[in-house]
Protein backbone atom coordinates (compact mmCIF):
# COMPACT_ATOMS: atom_id res chain seq x y z
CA UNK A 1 -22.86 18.95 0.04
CA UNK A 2 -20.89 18.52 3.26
CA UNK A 3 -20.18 14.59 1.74
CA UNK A 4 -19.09 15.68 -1.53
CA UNK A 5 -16.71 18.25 0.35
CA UNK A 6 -15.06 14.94 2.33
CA UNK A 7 -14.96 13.02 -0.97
CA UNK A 8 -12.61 15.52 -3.10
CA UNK A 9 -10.47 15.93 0.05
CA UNK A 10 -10.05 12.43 0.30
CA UNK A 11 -9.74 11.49 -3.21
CA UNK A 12 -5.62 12.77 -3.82
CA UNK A 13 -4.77 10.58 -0.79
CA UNK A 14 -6.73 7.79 -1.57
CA UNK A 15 -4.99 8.02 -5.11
CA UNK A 16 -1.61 8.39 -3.29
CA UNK A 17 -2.14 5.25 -1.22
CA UNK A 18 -3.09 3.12 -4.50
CA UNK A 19 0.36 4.97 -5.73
CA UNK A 20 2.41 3.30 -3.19
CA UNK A 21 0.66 0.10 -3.61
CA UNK A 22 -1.35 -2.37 -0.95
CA UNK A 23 1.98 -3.75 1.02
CA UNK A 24 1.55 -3.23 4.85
CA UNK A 25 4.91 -1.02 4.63
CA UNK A 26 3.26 0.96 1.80
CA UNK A 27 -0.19 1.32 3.78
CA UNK A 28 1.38 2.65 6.72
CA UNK A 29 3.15 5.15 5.08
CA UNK A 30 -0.41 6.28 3.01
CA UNK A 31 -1.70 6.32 6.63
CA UNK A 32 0.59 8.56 7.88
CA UNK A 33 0.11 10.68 5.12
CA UNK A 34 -3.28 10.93 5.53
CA UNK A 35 -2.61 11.51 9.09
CA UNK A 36 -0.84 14.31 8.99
CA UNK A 37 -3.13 15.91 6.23
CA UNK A 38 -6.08 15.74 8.72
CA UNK A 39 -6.74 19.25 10.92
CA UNK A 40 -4.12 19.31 13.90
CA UNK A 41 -5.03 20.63 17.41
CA UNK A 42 -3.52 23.42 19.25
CA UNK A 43 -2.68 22.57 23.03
CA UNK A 44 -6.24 24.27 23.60
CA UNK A 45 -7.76 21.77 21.57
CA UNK A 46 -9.00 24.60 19.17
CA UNK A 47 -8.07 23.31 15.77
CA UNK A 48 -5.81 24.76 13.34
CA UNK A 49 -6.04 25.60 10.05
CA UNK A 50 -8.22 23.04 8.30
CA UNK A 51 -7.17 21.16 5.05
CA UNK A 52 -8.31 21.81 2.08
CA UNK A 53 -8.43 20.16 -1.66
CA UNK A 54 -5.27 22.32 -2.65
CA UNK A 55 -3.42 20.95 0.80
CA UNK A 56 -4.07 17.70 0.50
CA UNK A 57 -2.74 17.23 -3.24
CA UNK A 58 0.24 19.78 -2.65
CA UNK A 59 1.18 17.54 0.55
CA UNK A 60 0.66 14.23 -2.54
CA UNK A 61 2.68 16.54 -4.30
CA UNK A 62 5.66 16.65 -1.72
CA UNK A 63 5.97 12.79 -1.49
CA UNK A 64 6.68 12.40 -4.86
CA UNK A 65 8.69 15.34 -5.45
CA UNK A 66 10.87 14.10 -1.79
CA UNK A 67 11.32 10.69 -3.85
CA UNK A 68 12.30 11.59 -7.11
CA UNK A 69 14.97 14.27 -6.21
CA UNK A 70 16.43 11.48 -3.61
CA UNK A 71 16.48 9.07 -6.15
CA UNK A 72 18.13 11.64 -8.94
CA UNK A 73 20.87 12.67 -6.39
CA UNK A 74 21.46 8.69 -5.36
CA UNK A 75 22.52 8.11 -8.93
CA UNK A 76 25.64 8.72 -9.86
CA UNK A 77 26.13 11.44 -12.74
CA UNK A 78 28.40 8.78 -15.29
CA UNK A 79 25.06 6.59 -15.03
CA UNK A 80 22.47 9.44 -15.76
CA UNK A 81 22.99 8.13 -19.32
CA UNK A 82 22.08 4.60 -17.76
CA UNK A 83 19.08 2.53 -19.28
CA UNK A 84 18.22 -1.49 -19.47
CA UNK A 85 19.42 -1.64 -23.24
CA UNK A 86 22.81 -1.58 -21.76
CA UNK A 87 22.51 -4.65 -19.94
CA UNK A 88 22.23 -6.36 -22.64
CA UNK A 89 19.63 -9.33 -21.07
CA UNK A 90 18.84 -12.37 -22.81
CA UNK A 91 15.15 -12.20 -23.69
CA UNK A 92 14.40 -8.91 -22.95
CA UNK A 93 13.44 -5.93 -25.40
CA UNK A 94 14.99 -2.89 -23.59
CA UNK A 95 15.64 -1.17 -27.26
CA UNK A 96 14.66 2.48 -27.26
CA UNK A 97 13.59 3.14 -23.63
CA UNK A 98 14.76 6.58 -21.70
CA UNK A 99 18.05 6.85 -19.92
CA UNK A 100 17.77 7.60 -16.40
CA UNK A 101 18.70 11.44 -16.79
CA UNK A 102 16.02 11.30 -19.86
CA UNK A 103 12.98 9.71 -17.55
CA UNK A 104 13.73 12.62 -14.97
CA UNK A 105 13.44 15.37 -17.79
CA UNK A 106 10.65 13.80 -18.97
CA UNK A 107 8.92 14.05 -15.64
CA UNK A 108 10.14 17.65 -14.88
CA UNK A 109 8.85 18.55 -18.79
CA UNK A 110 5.53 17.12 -18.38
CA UNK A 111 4.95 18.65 -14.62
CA UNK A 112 5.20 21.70 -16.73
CA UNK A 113 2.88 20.68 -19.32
CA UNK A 114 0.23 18.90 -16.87
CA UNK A 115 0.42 21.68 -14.48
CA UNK A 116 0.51 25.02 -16.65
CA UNK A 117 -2.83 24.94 -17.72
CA UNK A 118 -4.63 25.56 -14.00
CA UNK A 119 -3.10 28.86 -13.62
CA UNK A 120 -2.93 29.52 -17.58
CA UNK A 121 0.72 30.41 -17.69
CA UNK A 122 2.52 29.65 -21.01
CA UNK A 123 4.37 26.42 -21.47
CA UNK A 124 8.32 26.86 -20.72
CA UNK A 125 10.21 26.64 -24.52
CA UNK A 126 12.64 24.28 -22.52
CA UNK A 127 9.32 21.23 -22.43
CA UNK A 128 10.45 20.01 -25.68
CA UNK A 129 7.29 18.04 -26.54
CA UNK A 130 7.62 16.37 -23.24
CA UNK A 131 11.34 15.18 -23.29
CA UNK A 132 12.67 18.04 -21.47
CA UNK A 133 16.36 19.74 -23.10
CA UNK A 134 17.79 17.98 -25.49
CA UNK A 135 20.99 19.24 -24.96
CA UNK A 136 21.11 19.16 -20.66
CA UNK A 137 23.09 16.21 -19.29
CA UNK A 138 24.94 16.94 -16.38
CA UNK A 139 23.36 16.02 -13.32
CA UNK A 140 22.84 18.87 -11.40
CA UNK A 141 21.53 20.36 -14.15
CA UNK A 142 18.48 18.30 -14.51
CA UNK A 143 17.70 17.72 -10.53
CA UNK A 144 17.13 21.68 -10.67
CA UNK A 145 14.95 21.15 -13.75
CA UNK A 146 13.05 18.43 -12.16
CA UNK A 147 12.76 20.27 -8.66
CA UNK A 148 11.82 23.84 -10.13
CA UNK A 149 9.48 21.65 -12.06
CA UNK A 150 8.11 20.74 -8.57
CA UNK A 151 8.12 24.43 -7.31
CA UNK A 152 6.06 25.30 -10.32
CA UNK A 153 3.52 22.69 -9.09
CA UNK A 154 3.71 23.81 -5.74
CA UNK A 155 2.19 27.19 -7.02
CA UNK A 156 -0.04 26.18 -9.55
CA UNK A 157 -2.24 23.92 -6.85
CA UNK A 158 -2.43 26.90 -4.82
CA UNK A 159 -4.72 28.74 -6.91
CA UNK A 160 -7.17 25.24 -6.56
CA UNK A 161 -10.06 26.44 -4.49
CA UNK A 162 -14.30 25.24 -4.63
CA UNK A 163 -15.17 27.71 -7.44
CA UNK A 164 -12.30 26.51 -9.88
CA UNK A 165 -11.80 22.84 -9.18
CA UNK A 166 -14.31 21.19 -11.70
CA UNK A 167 -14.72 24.28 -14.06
CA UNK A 168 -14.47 23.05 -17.94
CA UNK A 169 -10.64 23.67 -18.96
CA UNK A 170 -8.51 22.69 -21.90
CA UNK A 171 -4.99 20.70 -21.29
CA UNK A 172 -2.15 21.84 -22.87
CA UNK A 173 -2.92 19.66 -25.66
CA UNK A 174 -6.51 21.25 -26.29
CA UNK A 175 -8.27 18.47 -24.86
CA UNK A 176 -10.99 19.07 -22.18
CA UNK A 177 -10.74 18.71 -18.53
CA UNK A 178 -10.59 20.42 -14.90
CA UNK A 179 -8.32 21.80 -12.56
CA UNK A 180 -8.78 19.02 -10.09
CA UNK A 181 -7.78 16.09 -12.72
CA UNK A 182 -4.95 18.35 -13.98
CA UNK A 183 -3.91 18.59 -10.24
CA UNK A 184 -3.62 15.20 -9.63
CA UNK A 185 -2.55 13.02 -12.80
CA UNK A 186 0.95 14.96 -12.55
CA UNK A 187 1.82 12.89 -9.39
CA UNK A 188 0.48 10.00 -10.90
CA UNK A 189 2.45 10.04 -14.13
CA UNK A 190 5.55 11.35 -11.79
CA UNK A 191 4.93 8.16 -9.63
CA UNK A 192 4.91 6.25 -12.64
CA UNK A 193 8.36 6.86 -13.33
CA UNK A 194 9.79 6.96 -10.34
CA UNK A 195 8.87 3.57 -9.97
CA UNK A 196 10.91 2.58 -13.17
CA UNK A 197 13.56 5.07 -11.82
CA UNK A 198 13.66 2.43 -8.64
CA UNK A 199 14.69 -0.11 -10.84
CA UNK A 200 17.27 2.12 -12.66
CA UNK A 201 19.21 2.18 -9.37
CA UNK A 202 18.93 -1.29 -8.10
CA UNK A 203 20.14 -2.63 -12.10
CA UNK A 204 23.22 -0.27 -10.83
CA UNK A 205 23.82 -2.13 -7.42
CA UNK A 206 22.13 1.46 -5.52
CA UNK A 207 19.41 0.85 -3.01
CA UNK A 208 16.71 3.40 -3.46
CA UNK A 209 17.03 5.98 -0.72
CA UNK A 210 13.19 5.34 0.66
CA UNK A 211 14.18 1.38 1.07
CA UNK A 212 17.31 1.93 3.11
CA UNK A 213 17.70 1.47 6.92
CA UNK A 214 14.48 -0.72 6.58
């Protein structure tokens, strides 16, 4: 029991490190990740209070959240209407694919959508079938979306706990699943993005806020 306990802690940051990727710079940040998800010591040596499933994924949670509002508030708000298609390249099919201030609603609407169903709250109207407002384009508009968005996350993995994590659910689109998968495929589909979001800003001349100084 007490390794299946140390498996579903370990299993959001092992996800997070795949998230990042396998580059030495990306392993040592999954490291200190981990790190400083493990149970800290007081100066008495008595330690504090332990991790648990909920922790862990909330702190996954806060990395992605961190890079996704740095890289919304990097980008100017004239290029939040930004995508590929604009550039026009030779040989490429760019035709269709999300604007930069579309890929950041479509995040903050599907946080919504992922996360609502492990506290059983209703879906916000403003979700949109995933797209997020059709009708909200200026900038500071949509980083609150995206970071209440976050905040809603934030409380929704606080209800996780041993009795709740695995019990049979249905997603918000009727299908199946548990708490725990809920929990953590939002930061995975967030992560997703934000690395297309990365090369939003660098087609723009804008070095991602996480790759400067380094």
């Amino acid at each position: 029991m007490k390794d299946v306990k140390t498996l579903l802690l370990l299993t959001p940051l092992l996800f997070a490190t795949f998230a990042y990727g396998q580059s030495p710079k990306s392993s040592a940040v999954a490291a200190a990740t981990a790190t400083a998800a493990a149970p800290q010591s007081s100066a008495s040596g008595t330690p504090s209070t332990p991790p648990t499933v909920a922790s862990a994924i909330d702190r996954e949670i806060s990395i992605i959240e961190k890079e996704l509002v740095e890289t919304a508030e990097a980008m100017p708000e004239d290029k939040f209407d930004f995508s590929p298609e604009k550039l026009n390249i030779s040989g490429s099919d760019y035709k269709g694919v999300r604007t930069f201030g579309q890929q950041l609603k479509h995040v903050a609407a599907s946080n919504y959508l992922i996360w609502s169903p492990i506290t059983g709250e209703k879906v916000p109207d403003t979700v949109n079938d995933g797209k997020g407002p059709d009708n909200m384009t200026a900038k500071a508009d949509i980083v609150k979306y995206l970071k209440d968005s976050f905040a809603f996350g934030h409380k929704a993995v606080a209800t996780l706990n041993a009795s709740n994590l695995v019990q049979p659910i249905s997603s918000s689109s009727g299908r199946p699943t548990t708490r725990l998968f809920l929990a953590t495929f939002a930061p995975a589909h967030a992560f997703d993005h934000y690395g297309q979001l990365v090369e939003y800003l660098r087609m723009n001349g804008i070095v991602p806020p996480a790759s400067r100084g380094q």
